[in-house]
N, C-alpha and C. Protein backbone atom coordinates (compact mmCIF):
# COMPACT_ATOMS: atom_id res chain seq x y z
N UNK A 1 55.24 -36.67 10.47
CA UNK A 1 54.15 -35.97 11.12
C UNK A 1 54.04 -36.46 12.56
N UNK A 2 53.62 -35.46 13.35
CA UNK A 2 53.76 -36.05 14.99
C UNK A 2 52.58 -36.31 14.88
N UNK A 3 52.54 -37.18 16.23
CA UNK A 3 51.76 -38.25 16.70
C UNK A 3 50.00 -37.60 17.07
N UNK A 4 50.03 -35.86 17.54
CA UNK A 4 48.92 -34.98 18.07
C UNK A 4 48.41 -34.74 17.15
N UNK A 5 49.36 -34.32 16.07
CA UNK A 5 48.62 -33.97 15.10
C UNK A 5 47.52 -34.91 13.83
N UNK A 6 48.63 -36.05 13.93
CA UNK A 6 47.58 -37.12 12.91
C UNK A 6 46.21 -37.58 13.55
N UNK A 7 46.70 -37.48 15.22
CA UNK A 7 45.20 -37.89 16.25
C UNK A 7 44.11 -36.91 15.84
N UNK A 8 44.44 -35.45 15.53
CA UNK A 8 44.00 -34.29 15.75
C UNK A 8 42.91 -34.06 14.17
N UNK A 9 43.94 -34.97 13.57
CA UNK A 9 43.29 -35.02 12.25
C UNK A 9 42.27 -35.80 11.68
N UNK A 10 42.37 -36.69 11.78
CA UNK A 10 41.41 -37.87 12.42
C UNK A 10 40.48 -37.51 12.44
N UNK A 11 40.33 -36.83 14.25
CA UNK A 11 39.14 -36.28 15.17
C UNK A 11 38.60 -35.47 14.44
N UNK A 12 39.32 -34.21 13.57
CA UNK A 12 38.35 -33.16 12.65
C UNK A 12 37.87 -33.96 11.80
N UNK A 13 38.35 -34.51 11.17
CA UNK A 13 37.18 -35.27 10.10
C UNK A 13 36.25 -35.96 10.05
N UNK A 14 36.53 -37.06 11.51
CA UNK A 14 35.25 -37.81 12.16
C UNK A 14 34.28 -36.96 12.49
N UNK A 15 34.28 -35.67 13.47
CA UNK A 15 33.51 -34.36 13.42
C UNK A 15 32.77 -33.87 12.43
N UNK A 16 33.65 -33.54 11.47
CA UNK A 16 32.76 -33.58 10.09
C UNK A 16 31.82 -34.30 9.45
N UNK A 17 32.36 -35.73 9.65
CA UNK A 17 31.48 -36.62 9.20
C UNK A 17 30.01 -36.56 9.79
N UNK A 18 30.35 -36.88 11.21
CA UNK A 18 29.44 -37.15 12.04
C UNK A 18 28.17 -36.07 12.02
N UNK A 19 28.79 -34.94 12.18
CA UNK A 19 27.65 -33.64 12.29
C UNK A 19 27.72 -32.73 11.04
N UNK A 20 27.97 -33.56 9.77
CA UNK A 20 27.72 -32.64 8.79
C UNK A 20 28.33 -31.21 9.22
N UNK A 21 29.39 -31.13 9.79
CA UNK A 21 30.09 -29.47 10.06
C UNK A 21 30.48 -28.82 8.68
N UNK A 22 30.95 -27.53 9.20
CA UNK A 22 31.42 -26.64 8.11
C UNK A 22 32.85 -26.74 8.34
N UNK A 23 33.70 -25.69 8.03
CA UNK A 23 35.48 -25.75 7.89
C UNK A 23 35.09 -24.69 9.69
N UNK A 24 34.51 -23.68 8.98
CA UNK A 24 34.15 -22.62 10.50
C UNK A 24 33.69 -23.75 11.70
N UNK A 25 32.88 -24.17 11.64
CA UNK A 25 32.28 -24.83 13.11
C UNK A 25 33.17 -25.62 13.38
N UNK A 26 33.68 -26.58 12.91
CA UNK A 26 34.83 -27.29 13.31
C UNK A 26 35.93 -27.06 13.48
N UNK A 27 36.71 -25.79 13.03
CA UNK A 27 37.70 -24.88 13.60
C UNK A 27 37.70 -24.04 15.19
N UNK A 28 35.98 -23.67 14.87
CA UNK A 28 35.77 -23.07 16.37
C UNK A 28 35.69 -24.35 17.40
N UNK A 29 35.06 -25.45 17.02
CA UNK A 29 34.79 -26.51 17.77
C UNK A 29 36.11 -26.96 18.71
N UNK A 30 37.53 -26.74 17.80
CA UNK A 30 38.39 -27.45 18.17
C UNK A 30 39.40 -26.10 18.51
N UNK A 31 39.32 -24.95 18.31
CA UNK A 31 40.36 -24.28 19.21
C UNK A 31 41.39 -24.07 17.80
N UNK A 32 41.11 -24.38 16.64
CA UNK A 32 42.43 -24.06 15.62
C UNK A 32 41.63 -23.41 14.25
N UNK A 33 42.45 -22.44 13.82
CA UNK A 33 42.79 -21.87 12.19
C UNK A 33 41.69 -22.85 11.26
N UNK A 34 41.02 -22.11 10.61
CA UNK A 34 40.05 -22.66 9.37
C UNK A 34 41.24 -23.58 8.61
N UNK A 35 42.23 -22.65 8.24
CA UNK A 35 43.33 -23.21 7.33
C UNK A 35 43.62 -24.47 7.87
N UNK A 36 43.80 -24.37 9.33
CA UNK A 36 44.38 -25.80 9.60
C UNK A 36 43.69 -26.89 9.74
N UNK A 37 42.52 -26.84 9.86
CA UNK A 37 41.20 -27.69 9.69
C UNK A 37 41.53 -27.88 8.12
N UNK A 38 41.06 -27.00 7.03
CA UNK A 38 41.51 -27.53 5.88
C UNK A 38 42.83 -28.46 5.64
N UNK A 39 43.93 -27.73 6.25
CA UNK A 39 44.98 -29.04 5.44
C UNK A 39 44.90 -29.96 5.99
N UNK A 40 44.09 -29.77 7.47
CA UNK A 40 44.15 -31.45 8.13
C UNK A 40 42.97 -32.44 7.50
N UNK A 41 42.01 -31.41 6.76
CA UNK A 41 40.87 -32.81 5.87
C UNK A 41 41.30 -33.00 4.62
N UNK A 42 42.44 -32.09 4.07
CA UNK A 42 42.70 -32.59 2.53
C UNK A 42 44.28 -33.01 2.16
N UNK A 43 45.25 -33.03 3.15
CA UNK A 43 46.65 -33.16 3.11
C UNK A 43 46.39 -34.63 3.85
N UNK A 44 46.27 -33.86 5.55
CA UNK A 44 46.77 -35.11 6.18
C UNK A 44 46.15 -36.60 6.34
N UNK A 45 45.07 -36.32 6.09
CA UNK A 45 44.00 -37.30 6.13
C UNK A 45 44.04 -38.63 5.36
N UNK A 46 44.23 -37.94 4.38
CA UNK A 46 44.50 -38.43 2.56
C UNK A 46 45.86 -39.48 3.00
N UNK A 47 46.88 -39.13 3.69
CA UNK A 47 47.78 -39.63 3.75
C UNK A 47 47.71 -41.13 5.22
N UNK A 48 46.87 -40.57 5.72
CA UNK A 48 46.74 -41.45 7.20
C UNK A 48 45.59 -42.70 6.83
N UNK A 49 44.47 -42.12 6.20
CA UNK A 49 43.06 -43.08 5.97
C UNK A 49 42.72 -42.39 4.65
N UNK A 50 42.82 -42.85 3.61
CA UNK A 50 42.06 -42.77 2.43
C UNK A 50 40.48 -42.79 2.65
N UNK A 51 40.23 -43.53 3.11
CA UNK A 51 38.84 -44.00 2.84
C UNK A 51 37.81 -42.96 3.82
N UNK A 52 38.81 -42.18 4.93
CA UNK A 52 37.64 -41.04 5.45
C UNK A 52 37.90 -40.02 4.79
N UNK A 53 38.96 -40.20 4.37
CA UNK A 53 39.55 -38.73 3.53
C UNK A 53 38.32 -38.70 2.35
N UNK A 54 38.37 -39.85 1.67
CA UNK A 54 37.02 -39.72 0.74
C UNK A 54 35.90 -38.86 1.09
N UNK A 55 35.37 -39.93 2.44
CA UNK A 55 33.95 -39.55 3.49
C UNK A 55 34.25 -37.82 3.60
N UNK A 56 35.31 -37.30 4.01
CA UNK A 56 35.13 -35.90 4.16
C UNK A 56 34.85 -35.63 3.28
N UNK A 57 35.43 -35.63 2.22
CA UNK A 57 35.61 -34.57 0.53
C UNK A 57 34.06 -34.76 0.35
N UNK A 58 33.40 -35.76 1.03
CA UNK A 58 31.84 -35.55 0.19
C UNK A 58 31.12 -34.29 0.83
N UNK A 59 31.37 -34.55 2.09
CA UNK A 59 31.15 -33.32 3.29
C UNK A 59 31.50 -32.17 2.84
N UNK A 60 33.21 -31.95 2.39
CA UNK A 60 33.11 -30.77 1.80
C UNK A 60 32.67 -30.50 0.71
N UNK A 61 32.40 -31.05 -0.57
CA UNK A 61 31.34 -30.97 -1.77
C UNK A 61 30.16 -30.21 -1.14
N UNK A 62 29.29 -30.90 -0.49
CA UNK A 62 27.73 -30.87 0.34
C UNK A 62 27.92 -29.16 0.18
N UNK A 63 29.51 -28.90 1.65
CA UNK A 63 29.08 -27.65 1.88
C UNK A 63 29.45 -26.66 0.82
N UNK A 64 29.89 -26.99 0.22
CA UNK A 64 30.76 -25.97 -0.90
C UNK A 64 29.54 -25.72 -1.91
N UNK A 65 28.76 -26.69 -2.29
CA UNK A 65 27.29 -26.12 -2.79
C UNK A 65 25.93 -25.59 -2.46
N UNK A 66 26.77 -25.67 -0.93
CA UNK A 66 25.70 -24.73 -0.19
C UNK A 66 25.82 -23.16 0.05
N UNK A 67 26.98 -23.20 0.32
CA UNK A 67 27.37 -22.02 0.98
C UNK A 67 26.73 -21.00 0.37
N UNK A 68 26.21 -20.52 -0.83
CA UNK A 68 25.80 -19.44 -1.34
C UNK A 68 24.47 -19.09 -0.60
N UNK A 69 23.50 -20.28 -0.31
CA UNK A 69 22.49 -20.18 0.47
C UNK A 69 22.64 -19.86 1.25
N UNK A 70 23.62 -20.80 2.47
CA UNK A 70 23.89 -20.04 3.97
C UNK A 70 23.59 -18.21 3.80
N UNK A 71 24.83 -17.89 3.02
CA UNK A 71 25.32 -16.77 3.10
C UNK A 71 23.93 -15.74 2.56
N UNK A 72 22.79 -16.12 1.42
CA UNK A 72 21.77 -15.39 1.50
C UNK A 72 20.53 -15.28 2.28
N UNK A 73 20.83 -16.73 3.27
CA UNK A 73 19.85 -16.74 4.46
C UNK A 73 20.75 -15.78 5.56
N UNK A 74 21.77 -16.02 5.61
CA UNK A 74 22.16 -15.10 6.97
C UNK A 74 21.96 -13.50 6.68
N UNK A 75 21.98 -12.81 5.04
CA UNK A 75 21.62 -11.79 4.71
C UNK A 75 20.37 -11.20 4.90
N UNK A 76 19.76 -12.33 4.93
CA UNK A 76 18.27 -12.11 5.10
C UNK A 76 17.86 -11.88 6.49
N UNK A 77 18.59 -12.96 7.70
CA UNK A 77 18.18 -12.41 8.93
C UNK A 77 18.84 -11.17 9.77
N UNK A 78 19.84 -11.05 9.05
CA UNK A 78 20.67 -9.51 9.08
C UNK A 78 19.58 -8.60 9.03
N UNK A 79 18.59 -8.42 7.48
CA UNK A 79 17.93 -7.28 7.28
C UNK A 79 16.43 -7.48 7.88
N UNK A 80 16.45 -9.14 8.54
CA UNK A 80 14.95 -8.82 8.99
C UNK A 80 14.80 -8.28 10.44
N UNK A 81 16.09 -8.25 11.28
CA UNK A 81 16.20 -7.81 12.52
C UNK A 81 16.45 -6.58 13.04
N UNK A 82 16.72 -5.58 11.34
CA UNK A 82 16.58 -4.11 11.41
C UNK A 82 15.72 -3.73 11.49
């Protein structure tokens, strides 16, 4: 793995950590692919630092049992602005 990318990987997950992000905000944050935000918090991470790789996966848990809410609050301000 090159050298930008393990830096790169790192940085998304410290991001995550830090500001409780989503896969979206931290993809837009950084200029790259949802996908690649994903394999960089669950491939590369895992392989570079175990122990943030953990710290993310809780992050992504958090959001992964949220998301249904997000998605019926953003429905909601969809239909309250009609």
């Amino acid at each position: 793995m090159k050298g930008y990318i393990e830096k790169r990987a790192v940085e998304v997950a410290n991001f995550m950590i830090h500001y409780n992000a989503t896969v979206r905000e931290t993809a837009k944050k950084f200029g790259i692919s949802k996908s690649t935000v994903h394999k960089d918090i669950t491939d590369r991470v895992e392989k570079i630092d175990p122990d943030l790789a953990s710290s993310v996966r809780k992050v992504l848990e958090i959001n992964k049992a949220e998301r249904h809410l997000r998605g019926g609050m953003a429905t909601k301000r969809k239909y309250m602005q009609k």
